[in-house]
C-alpha atoms as a PDB file:
ATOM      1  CA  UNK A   1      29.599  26.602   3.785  1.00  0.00           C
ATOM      2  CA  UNK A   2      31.885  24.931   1.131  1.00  0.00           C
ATOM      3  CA  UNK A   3      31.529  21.950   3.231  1.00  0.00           C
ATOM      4  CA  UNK A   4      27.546  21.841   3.860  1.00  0.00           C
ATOM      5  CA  UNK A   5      27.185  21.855  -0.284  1.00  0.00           C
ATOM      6  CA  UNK A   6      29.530  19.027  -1.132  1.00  0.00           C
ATOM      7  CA  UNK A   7      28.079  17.247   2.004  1.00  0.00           C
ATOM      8  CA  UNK A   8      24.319  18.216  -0.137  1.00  0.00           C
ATOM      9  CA  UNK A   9      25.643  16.874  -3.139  1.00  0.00           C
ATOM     10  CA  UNK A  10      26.403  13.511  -1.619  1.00  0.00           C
ATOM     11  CA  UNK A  11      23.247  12.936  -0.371  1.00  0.00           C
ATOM     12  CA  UNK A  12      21.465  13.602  -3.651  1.00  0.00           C
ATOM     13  CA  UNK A  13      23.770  11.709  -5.599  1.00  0.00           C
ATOM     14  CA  UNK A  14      23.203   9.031  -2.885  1.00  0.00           C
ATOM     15  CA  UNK A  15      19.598   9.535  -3.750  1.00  0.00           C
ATOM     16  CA  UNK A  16      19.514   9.152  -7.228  1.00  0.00           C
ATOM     17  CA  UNK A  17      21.890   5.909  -6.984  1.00  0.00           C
ATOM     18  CA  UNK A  18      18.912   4.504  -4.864  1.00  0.00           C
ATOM     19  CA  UNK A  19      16.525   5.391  -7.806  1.00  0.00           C
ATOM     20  CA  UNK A  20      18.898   3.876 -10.321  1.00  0.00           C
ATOM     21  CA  UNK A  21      19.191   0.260  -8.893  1.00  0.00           C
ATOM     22  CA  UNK A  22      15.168   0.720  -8.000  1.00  0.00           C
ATOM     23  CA  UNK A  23      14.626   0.121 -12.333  1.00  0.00           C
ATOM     24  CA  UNK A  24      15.247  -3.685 -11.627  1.00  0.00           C
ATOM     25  CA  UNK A  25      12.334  -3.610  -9.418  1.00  0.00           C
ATOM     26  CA  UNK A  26       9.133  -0.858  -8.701  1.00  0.00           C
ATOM     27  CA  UNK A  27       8.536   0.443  -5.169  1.00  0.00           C
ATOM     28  CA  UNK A  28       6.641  -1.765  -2.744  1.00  0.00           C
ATOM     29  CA  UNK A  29       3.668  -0.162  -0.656  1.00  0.00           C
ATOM     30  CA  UNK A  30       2.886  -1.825   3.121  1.00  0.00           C
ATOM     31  CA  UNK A  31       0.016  -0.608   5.458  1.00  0.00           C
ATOM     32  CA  UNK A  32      -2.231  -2.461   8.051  1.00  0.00           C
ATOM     33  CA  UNK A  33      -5.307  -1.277   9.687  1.00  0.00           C
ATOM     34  CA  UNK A  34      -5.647  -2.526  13.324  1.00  0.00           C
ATOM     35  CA  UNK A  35      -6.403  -1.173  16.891  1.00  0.00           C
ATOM     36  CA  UNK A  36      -7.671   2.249  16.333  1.00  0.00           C
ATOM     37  CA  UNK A  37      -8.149   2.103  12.514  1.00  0.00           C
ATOM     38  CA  UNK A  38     -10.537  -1.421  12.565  1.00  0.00           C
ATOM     39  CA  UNK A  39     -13.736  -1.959  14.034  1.00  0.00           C
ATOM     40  CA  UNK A  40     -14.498  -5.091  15.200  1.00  0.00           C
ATOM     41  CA  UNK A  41     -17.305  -7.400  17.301  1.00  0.00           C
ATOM     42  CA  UNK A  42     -16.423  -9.697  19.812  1.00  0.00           C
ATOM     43  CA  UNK A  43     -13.272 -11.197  19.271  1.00  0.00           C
ATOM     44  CA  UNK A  44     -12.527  -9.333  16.395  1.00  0.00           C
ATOM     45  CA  UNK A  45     -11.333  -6.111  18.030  1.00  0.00           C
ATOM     46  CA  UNK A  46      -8.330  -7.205  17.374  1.00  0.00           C
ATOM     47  CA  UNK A  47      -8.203  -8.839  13.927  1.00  0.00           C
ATOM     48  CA  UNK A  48      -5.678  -7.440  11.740  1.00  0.00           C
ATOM     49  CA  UNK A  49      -5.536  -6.334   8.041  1.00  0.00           C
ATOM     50  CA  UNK A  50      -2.321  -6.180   6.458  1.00  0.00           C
ATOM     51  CA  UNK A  51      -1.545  -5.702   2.763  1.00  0.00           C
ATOM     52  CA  UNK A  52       1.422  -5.448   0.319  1.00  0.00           C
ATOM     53  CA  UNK A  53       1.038  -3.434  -3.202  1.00  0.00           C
ATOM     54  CA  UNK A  54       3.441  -3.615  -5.742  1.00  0.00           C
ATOM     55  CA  UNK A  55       4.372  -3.367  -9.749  1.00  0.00           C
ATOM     56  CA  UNK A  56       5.692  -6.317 -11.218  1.00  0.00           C
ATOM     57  CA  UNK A  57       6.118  -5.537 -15.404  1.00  0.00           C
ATOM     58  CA  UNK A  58       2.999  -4.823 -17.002  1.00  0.00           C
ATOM     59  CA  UNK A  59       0.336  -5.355 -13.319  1.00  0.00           C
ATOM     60  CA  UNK A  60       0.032  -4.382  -9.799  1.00  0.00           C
ATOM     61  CA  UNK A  61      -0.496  -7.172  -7.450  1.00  0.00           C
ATOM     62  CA  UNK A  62      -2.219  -6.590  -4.000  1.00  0.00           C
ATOM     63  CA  UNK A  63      -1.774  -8.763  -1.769  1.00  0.00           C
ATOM     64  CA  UNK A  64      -3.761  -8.828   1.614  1.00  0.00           C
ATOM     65  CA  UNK A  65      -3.729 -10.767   4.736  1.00  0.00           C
ATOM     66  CA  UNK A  66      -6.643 -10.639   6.884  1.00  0.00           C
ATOM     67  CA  UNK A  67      -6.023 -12.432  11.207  1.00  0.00           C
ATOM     68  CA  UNK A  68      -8.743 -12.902  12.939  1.00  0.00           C
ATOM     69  CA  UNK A  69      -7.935 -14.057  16.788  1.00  0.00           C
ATOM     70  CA  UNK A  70     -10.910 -17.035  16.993  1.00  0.00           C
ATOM     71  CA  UNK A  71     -13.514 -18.359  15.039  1.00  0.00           C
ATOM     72  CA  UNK A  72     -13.611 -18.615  11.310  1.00  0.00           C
ATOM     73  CA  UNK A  73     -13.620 -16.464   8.138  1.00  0.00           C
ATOM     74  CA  UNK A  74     -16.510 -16.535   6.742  1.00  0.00           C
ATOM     75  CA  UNK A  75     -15.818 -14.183   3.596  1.00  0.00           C
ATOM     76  CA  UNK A  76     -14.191 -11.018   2.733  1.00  0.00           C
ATOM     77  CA  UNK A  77     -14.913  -8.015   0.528  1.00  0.00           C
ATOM     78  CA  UNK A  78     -12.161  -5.717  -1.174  1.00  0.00           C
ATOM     79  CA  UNK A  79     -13.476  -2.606  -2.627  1.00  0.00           C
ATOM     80  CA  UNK A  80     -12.245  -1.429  -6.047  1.00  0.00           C
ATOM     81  CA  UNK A  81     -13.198   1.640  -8.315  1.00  0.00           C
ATOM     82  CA  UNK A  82     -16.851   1.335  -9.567  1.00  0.00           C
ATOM     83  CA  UNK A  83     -15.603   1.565 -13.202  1.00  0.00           C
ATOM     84  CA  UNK A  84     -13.602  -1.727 -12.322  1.00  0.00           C
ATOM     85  CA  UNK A  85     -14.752  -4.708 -14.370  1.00  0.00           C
ATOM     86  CA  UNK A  86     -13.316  -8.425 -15.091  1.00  0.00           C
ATOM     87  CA  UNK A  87     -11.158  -7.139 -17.934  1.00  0.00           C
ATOM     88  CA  UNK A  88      -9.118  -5.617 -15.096  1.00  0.00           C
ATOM     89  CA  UNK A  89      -8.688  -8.730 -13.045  1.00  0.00           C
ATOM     90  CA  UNK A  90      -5.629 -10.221 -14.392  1.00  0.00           C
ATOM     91  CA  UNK A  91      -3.987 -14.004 -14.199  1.00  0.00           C
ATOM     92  CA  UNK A  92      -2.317 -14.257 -10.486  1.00  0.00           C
ATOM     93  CA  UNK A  93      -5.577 -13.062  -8.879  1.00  0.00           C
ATOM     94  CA  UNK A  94      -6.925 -15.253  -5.984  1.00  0.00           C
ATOM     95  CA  UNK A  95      -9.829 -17.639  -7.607  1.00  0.00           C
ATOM     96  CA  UNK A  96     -13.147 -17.800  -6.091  1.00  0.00           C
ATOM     97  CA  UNK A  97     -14.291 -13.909  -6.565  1.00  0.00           C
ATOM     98  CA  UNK A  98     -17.805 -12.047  -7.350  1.00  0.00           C
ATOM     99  CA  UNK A  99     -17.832  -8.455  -8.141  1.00  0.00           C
ATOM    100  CA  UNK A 100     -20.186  -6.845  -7.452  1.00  0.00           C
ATOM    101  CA  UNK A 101     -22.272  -3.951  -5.102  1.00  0.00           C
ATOM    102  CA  UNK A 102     -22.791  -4.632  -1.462  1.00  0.00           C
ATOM    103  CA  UNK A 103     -24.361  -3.296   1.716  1.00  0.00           C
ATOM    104  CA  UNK A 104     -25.691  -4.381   5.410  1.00  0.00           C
ATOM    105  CA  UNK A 105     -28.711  -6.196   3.792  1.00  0.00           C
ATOM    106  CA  UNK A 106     -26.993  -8.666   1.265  1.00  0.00           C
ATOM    107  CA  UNK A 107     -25.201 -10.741   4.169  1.00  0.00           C
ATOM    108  CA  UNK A 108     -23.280  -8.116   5.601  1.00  0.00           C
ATOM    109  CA  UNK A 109     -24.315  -7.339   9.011  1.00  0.00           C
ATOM    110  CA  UNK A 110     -23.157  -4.060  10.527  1.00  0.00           C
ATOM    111  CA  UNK A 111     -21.757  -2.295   7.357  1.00  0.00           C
ATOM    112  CA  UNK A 112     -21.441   1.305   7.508  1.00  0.00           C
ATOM    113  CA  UNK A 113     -22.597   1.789   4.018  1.00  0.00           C
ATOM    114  CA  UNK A 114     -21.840   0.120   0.246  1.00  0.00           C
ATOM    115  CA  UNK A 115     -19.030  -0.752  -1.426  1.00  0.00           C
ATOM    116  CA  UNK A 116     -18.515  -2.030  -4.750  1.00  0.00           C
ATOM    117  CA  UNK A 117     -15.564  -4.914  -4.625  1.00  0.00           C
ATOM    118  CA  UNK A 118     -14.502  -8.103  -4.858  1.00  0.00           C
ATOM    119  CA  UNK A 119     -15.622 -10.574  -2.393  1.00  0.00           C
ATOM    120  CA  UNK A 120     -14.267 -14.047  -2.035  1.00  0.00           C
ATOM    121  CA  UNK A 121     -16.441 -16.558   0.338  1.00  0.00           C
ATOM    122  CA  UNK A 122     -13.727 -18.694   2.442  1.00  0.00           C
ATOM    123  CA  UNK A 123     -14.251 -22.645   1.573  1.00  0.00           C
ATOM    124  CA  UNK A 124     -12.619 -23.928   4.344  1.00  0.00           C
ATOM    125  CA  UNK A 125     -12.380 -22.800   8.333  1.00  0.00           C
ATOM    126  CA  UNK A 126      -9.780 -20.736   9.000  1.00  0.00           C
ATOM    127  CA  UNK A 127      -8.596 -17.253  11.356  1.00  0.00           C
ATOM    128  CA  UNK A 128      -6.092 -16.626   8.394  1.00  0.00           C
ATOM    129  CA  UNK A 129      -6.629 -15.942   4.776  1.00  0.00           C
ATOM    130  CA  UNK A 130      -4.523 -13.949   2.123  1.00  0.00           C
ATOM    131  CA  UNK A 131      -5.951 -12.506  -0.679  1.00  0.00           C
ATOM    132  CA  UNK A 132      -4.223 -11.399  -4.467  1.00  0.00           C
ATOM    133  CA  UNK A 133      -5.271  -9.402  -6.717  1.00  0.00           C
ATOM    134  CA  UNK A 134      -3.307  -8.423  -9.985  1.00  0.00           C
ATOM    135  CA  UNK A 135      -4.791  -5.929 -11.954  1.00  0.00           C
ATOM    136  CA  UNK A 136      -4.007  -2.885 -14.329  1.00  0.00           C
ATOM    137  CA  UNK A 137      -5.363  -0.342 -12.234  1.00  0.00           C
ATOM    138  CA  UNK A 138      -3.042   1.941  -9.487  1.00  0.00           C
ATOM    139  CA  UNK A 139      -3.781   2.207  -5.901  1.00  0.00           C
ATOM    140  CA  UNK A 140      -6.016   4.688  -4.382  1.00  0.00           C
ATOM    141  CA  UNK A 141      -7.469   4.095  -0.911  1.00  0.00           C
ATOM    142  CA  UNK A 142     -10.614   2.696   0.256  1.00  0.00           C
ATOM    143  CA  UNK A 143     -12.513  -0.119   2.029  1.00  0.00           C
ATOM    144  CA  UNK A 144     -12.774  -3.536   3.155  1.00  0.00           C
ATOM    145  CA  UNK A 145     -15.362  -6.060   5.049  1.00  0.00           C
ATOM    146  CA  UNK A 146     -15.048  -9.085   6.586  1.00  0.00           C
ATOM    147  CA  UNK A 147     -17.290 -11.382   8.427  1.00  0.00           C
ATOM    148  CA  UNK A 148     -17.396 -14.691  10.298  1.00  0.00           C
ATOM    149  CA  UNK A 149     -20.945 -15.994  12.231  1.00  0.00           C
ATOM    150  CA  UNK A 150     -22.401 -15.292  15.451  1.00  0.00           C
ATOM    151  CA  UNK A 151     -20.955 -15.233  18.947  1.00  0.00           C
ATOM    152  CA  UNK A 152     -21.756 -15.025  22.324  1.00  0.00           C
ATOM    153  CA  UNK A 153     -21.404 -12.106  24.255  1.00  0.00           C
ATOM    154  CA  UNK A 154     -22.574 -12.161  27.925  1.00  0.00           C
ATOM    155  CA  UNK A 155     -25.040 -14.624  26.609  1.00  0.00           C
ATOM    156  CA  UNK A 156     -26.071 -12.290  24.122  1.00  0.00           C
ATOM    157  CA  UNK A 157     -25.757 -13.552  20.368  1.00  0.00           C
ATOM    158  CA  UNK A 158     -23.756 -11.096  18.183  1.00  0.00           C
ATOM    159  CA  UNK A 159     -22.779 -10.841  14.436  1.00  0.00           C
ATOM    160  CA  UNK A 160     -18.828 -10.681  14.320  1.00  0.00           C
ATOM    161  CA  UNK A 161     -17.391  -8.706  11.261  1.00  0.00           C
ATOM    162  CA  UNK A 162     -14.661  -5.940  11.079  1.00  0.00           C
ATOM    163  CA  UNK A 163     -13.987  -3.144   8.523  1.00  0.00           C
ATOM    164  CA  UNK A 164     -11.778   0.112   8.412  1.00  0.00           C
ATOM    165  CA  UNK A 165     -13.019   2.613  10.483  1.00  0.00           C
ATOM    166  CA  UNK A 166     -12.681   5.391   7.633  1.00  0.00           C
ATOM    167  CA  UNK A 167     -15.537   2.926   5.965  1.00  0.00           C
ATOM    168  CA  UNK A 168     -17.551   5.324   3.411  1.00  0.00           C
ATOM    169  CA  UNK A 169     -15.327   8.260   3.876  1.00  0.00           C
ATOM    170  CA  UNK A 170     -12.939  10.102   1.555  1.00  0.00           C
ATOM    171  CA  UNK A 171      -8.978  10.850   1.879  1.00  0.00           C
ATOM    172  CA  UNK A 172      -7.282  13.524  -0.823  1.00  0.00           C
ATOM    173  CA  UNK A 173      -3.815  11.661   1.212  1.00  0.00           C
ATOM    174  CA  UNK A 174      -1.682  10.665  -1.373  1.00  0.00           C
ATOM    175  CA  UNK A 175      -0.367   6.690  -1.654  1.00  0.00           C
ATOM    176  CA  UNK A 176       2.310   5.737   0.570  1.00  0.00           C
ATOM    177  CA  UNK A 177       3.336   3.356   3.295  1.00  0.00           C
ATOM    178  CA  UNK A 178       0.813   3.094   6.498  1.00  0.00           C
ATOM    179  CA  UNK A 179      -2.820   2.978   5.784  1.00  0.00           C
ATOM    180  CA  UNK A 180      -3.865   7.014   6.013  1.00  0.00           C
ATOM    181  CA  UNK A 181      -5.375   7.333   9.589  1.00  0.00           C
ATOM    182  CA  UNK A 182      -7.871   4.265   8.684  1.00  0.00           C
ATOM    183  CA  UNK A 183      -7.923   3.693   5.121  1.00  0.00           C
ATOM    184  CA  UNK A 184      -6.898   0.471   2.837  1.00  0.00           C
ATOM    185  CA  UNK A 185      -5.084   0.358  -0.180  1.00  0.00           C
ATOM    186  CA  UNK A 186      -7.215  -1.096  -3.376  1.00  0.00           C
ATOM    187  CA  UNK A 187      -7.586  -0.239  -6.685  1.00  0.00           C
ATOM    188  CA  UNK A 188      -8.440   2.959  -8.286  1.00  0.00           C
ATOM    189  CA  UNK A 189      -9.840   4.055 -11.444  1.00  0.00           C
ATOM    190  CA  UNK A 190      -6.351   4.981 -13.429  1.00  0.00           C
ATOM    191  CA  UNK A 191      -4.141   1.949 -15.526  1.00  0.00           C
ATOM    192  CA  UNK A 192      -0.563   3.205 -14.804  1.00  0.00           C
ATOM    193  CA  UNK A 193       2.650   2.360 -13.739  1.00  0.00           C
ATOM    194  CA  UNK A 194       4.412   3.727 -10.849  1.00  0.00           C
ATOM    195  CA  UNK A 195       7.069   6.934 -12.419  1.00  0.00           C
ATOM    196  CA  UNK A 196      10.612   5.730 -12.237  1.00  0.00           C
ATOM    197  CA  UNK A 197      13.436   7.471 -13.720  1.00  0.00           C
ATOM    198  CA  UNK A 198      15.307   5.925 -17.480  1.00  0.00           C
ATOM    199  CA  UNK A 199      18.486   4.277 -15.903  1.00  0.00           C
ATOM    200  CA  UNK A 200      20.127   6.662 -18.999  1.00  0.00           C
ATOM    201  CA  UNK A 201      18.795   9.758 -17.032  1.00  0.00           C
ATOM    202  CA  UNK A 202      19.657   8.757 -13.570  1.00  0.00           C
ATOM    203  CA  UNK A 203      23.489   7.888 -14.995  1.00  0.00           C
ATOM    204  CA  UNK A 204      23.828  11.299 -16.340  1.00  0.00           C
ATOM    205  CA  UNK A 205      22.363  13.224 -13.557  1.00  0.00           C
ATOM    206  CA  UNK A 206      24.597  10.988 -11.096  1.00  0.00           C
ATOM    207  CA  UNK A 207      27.766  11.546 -13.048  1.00  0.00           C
ATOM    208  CA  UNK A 208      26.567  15.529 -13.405  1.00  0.00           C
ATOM    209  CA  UNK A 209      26.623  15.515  -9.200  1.00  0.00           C
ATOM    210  CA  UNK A 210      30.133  13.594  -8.811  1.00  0.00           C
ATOM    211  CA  UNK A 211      31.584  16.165 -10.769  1.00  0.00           C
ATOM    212  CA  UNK A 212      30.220  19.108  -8.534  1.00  0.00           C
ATOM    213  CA  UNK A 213      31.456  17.072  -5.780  1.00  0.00           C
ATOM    214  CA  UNK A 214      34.805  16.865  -7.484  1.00  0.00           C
ATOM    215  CA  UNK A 215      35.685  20.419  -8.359  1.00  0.00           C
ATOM    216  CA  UNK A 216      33.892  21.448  -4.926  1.00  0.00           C
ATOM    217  CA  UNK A 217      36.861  18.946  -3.563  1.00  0.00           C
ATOM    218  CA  UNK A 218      39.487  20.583  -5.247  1.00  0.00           C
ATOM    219  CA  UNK A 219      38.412  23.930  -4.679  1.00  0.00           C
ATOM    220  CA  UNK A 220      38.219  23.300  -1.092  1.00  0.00           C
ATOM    221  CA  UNK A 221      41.931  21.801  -0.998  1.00  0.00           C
ATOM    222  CA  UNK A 222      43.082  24.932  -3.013  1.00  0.00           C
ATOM    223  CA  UNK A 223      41.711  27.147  -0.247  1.00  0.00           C
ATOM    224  CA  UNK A 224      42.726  24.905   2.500  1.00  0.00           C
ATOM    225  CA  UNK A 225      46.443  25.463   1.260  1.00  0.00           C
ATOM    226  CA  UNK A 226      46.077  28.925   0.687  1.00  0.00           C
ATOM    227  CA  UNK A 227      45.330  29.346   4.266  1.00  0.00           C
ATOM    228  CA  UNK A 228      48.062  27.774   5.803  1.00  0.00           C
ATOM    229  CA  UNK A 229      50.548  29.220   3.618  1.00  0.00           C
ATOM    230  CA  UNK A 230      48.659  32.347   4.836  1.00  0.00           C
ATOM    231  CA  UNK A 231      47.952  33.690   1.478  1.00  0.00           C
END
Protein backbone atom coordinates (compact mmCIF):
# COMPACT_ATOMS: atom_id res chain seq x y z
CA UNK A 1 0.00 0.00 0.00
CA UNK A 2 3.07 2.08 1.15
CA UNK A 3 4.38 1.30 -2.18
CA UNK A 4 1.23 2.16 -4.55
CA UNK A 5 1.33 5.94 -2.80
CA UNK A 6 4.97 6.78 -3.31
CA UNK A 7 4.60 5.08 -6.79
CA UNK A 8 1.23 7.97 -6.97
CA UNK A 9 3.37 10.58 -5.90
CA UNK A 10 5.86 10.05 -8.69
CA UNK A 11 3.59 10.23 -11.26
CA UNK A 12 2.08 13.53 -10.15
CA UNK A 13 5.23 15.05 -9.48
CA UNK A 14 6.14 13.71 -12.98
CA UNK A 15 3.06 15.56 -14.02
CA UNK A 16 3.55 18.78 -12.74
CA UNK A 17 7.36 18.78 -14.03
CA UNK A 18 5.65 18.39 -17.53
CA UNK A 19 3.50 21.53 -16.72
CA UNK A 20 6.53 23.40 -15.48
CA UNK A 21 8.80 23.20 -18.64
CA UNK A 22 5.25 23.66 -20.73
CA UNK A 23 5.59 27.86 -19.44
CA UNK A 24 8.31 28.24 -22.24
CA UNK A 25 5.75 27.27 -24.66
CA UNK A 26 1.49 26.87 -24.58
CA UNK A 27 -0.10 23.55 -25.56
CA UNK A 28 -0.50 22.77 -29.25
CA UNK A 29 -4.02 21.45 -30.53
CA UNK A 30 -3.99 18.92 -33.88
CA UNK A 31 -7.22 17.47 -35.51
CA UNK A 32 -8.13 16.55 -39.19
CA UNK A 33 -11.44 15.80 -40.62
CA UNK A 34 -11.30 13.11 -43.39
CA UNK A 35 -13.05 9.79 -44.42
CA UNK A 36 -16.06 9.63 -42.29
CA UNK A 37 -15.99 13.21 -40.88
CA UNK A 38 -15.77 15.12 -44.68
CA UNK A 39 -18.12 15.11 -47.35
CA UNK A 40 -16.94 15.34 -50.56
CA UNK A 41 -17.98 15.20 -54.63
CA UNK A 42 -16.13 13.41 -57.03
CA UNK A 43 -12.68 13.28 -56.30
CA UNK A 44 -12.94 14.96 -53.23
CA UNK A 45 -14.09 12.08 -51.03
CA UNK A 46 -10.99 11.96 -50.02
CA UNK A 47 -9.58 15.48 -49.56
CA UNK A 48 -8.21 16.09 -46.26
CA UNK A 49 -8.42 18.95 -43.68
CA UNK A 50 -5.81 19.18 -41.22
CA UNK A 51 -5.14 22.01 -38.77
CA UNK A 52 -2.71 23.06 -35.97
CA UNK A 53 -3.90 25.65 -33.07
CA UNK A 54 -1.65 27.12 -30.82
CA UNK A 55 -0.68 30.25 -28.32
CA UNK A 56 2.28 32.03 -29.14
CA UNK A 57 2.54 35.33 -26.42
CA UNK A 58 -0.21 37.59 -26.72
CA UNK A 59 -2.35 35.43 -30.15
CA UNK A 60 -3.50 32.12 -31.22
CA UNK A 61 -2.46 31.13 -34.61
CA UNK A 62 -4.50 28.50 -36.64
CA UNK A 63 -3.05 27.07 -39.04
CA UNK A 64 -4.91 24.79 -41.64
CA UNK A 65 -4.01 22.65 -44.49
CA UNK A 66 -6.60 21.72 -46.85
CA UNK A 67 -5.43 18.27 -49.84
CA UNK A 68 -7.47 17.83 -52.35
CA UNK A 69 -6.49 14.53 -54.57
CA UNK A 70 -7.08 16.33 -58.33
CA UNK A 71 -8.16 19.38 -59.71
CA UNK A 72 -7.73 22.78 -58.22
CA UNK A 73 -8.74 24.90 -55.18
CA UNK A 74 -10.85 27.15 -56.04
CA UNK A 75 -11.43 28.94 -52.52
CA UNK A 76 -11.96 28.12 -48.99
CA UNK A 77 -14.14 29.36 -46.13
CA UNK A 78 -13.18 29.17 -42.29
CA UNK A 79 -15.96 29.92 -40.00
CA UNK A 80 -15.37 32.13 -36.94
CA UNK A 81 -17.76 33.48 -34.13
CA UNK A 82 -20.35 35.95 -35.60
CA UNK A 83 -19.16 38.65 -33.13
CA UNK A 84 -15.67 38.23 -34.94
CA UNK A 85 -14.60 41.39 -36.75
CA UNK A 86 -11.15 42.71 -38.42
CA UNK A 87 -9.95 44.06 -35.08
CA UNK A 88 -9.52 40.36 -34.26
CA UNK A 89 -7.49 39.40 -37.27
CA UNK A 90 -4.04 40.00 -36.20
CA UNK A 91 -0.48 40.47 -38.24
CA UNK A 92 0.65 36.70 -39.30
CA UNK A 93 -2.81 36.03 -40.80
CA UNK A 94 -2.83 34.64 -44.42
CA UNK A 95 -3.54 37.84 -46.87
CA UNK A 96 -6.22 37.71 -49.35
CA UNK A 97 -9.43 37.28 -46.86
CA UNK A 98 -13.26 38.60 -46.90
CA UNK A 99 -15.37 38.16 -43.92
CA UNK A 100 -18.27 37.85 -44.24
CA UNK A 101 -21.89 35.58 -44.25
CA UNK A 102 -22.23 32.77 -46.69
CA UNK A 103 -24.58 30.08 -47.96
CA UNK A 104 -25.33 27.63 -51.13
CA UNK A 105 -26.48 30.69 -53.23
CA UNK A 106 -23.39 33.11 -53.01
CA UNK A 107 -20.99 30.59 -54.97
CA UNK A 108 -21.18 27.82 -52.74
CA UNK A 109 -22.79 24.93 -54.27
CA UNK A 110 -23.99 22.14 -51.99
CA UNK A 111 -23.65 23.89 -48.53
CA UNK A 112 -25.58 22.50 -45.81
CA UNK A 113 -26.46 25.82 -44.42
CA UNK A 114 -24.50 29.42 -43.52
CA UNK A 115 -21.59 30.20 -41.98
CA UNK A 116 -20.10 33.36 -41.12
CA UNK A 117 -16.03 33.14 -41.81
CA UNK A 118 -13.25 34.00 -43.50
CA UNK A 119 -12.88 33.00 -47.01
CA UNK A 120 -9.75 33.32 -49.04
CA UNK A 121 -10.18 32.78 -53.06
CA UNK A 122 -6.94 30.67 -54.24
CA UNK A 123 -4.90 32.88 -56.99
CA UNK A 124 -3.09 30.28 -58.39
CA UNK A 125 -3.96 26.32 -59.29
CA UNK A 126 -3.20 24.17 -56.78
CA UNK A 127 -4.58 20.57 -54.73
CA UNK A 128 -2.69 22.11 -51.65
CA UNK A 129 -3.19 25.27 -49.75
CA UNK A 130 -2.47 26.24 -46.01
CA UNK A 131 -4.21 28.75 -44.37
CA UNK A 132 -3.15 31.14 -40.95
CA UNK A 133 -4.97 32.85 -38.97
CA UNK A 134 -3.70 34.74 -35.76
CA UNK A 135 -6.19 36.19 -33.77
CA UNK A 136 -7.18 37.04 -30.05
CA UNK A 137 -9.99 34.85 -29.84
CA UNK A 138 -9.78 30.90 -28.27
CA UNK A 139 -10.86 27.91 -30.11
CA UNK A 140 -14.27 26.55 -30.11
CA UNK A 141 -15.39 24.18 -32.88
CA UNK A 142 -17.15 24.69 -36.02
CA UNK A 143 -17.13 24.68 -39.85
CA UNK A 144 -15.38 24.87 -43.00
CA UNK A 145 -16.09 24.91 -47.02
CA UNK A 146 -14.17 24.41 -49.78
CA UNK A 147 -14.73 24.29 -53.44
CA UNK A 148 -13.00 23.74 -56.78
CA UNK A 149 -15.21 23.68 -60.40
CA UNK A 150 -17.09 21.12 -62.10
CA UNK A 151 -16.31 17.52 -62.95
CA UNK A 152 -17.39 14.75 -64.76
CA UNK A 153 -19.05 11.99 -63.34
CA UNK A 154 -20.28 9.18 -65.66
CA UNK A 155 -20.63 11.98 -68.09
CA UNK A 156 -22.62 13.79 -65.75
CA UNK A 157 -21.26 17.39 -64.79
CA UNK A 158 -20.95 17.84 -60.98
CA UNK A 159 -19.98 20.73 -58.57
CA UNK A 160 -16.93 19.41 -56.42
CA UNK A 161 -16.69 20.98 -52.84
CA UNK A 162 -16.18 19.31 -49.36
CA UNK A 163 -17.08 20.43 -45.80
CA UNK A 164 -17.28 18.73 -42.26
CA UNK A 165 -19.97 16.53 -42.01
CA UNK A 166 -21.11 18.04 -38.49
CA UNK A 167 -21.73 21.29 -40.95
CA UNK A 168 -24.53 23.48 -39.03
CA UNK A 169 -24.58 21.36 -35.98
CA UNK A 170 -23.58 21.99 -32.36
CA UNK A 171 -20.92 20.09 -29.98
CA UNK A 172 -20.93 21.03 -25.92
CA UNK A 173 -17.25 18.63 -26.49
CA UNK A 174 -14.72 20.49 -24.96
CA UNK A 175 -11.25 21.55 -27.08
CA UNK A 176 -8.77 18.96 -27.46
CA UNK A 177 -6.77 16.96 -29.95
CA UNK A 178 -8.92 15.10 -32.88
CA UNK A 179 -11.66 17.02 -34.46
CA UNK A 180 -14.94 15.89 -32.13
CA UNK A 181 -16.67 13.16 -34.31
CA UNK A 182 -16.71 15.81 -37.39
CA UNK A 183 -16.08 19.15 -36.19
CA UNK A 184 -13.11 21.84 -36.97
CA UNK A 185 -11.32 23.90 -34.75
CA UNK A 186 -11.83 27.93 -35.41
CA UNK A 187 -12.33 30.70 -33.44
CA UNK A 188 -14.78 31.39 -30.79
CA UNK A 189 -16.26 34.31 -29.23
CA UNK A 190 -13.86 34.55 -25.89
CA UNK A 191 -10.09 36.60 -26.03
CA UNK A 192 -8.07 34.32 -23.65
CA UNK A 193 -5.12 32.54 -23.15
CA UNK A 194 -4.82 28.94 -22.60
CA UNK A 195 -4.49 28.38 -18.20
CA UNK A 196 -0.98 27.38 -17.39
CA UNK A 197 0.35 27.15 -14.01
CA UNK A 198 3.12 30.31 -12.47
CA UNK A 199 6.48 28.34 -12.81
CA UNK A 200 6.64 29.74 -8.81
CA UNK A 201 3.53 27.48 -8.12
CA UNK A 202 4.50 24.45 -10.02
CA UNK A 203 8.19 24.65 -8.08
CA UNK A 204 6.53 24.63 -4.79
CA UNK A 205 3.95 22.07 -5.41
CA UNK A 206 6.84 19.84 -7.06
CA UNK A 207 9.20 20.29 -4.16
CA UNK A 208 5.88 19.75 -1.68
CA UNK A 209 5.54 16.02 -3.61
CA UNK A 210 9.44 15.07 -3.43
CA UNK A 211 9.23 15.48 0.08
CA UNK A 212 6.16 13.04 0.52
CA UNK A 213 8.11 10.83 -1.62
CA UNK A 214 11.05 11.24 0.69
CA UNK A 215 9.69 10.57 4.13
CA UNK A 216 7.33 7.84 2.40
CA UNK A 217 11.06 6.40 1.43
CA UNK A 218 12.31 6.46 4.72
CA UNK A 219 9.39 5.26 6.37
CA UNK A 220 9.28 2.36 4.16
CA UNK A 221 13.12 1.47 4.88
CA UNK A 222 12.33 1.85 8.68
CA UNK A 223 9.65 -0.82 8.33
CA UNK A 224 11.55 -2.88 5.93
CA UNK A 225 14.28 -3.25 8.77
CA UNK A 226 11.96 -3.73 11.39
CA UNK A 227 10.77 -6.76 9.67
CA UNK A 228 13.74 -8.56 9.18
CA UNK A 229 15.05 -7.96 12.49
CA UNK A 230 11.55 -9.37 13.27
CA UNK A 231 10.50 -6.59 15.45
Amino acid sequence: MKIKKIKIALAGFATILSLLLATSGWATYTGSVSGDTLFGTGSWESAVLEWEVSYDSDAWIYKYTLTAPEKAISHVILEVSNTFTADNILKGTTEGYELGSYDSTNGNPGMPGSVYGLKWDMGEDSTSVTLTIATDRAPKWGDFYAKDGVEKIDGVKTEIFAYNTQFGNETFDSIGNGNAGGWVMVPDTTSSAPPVPEPSTVLLLGFGLLGIVGAGGKKLRKDQKRTLAGI
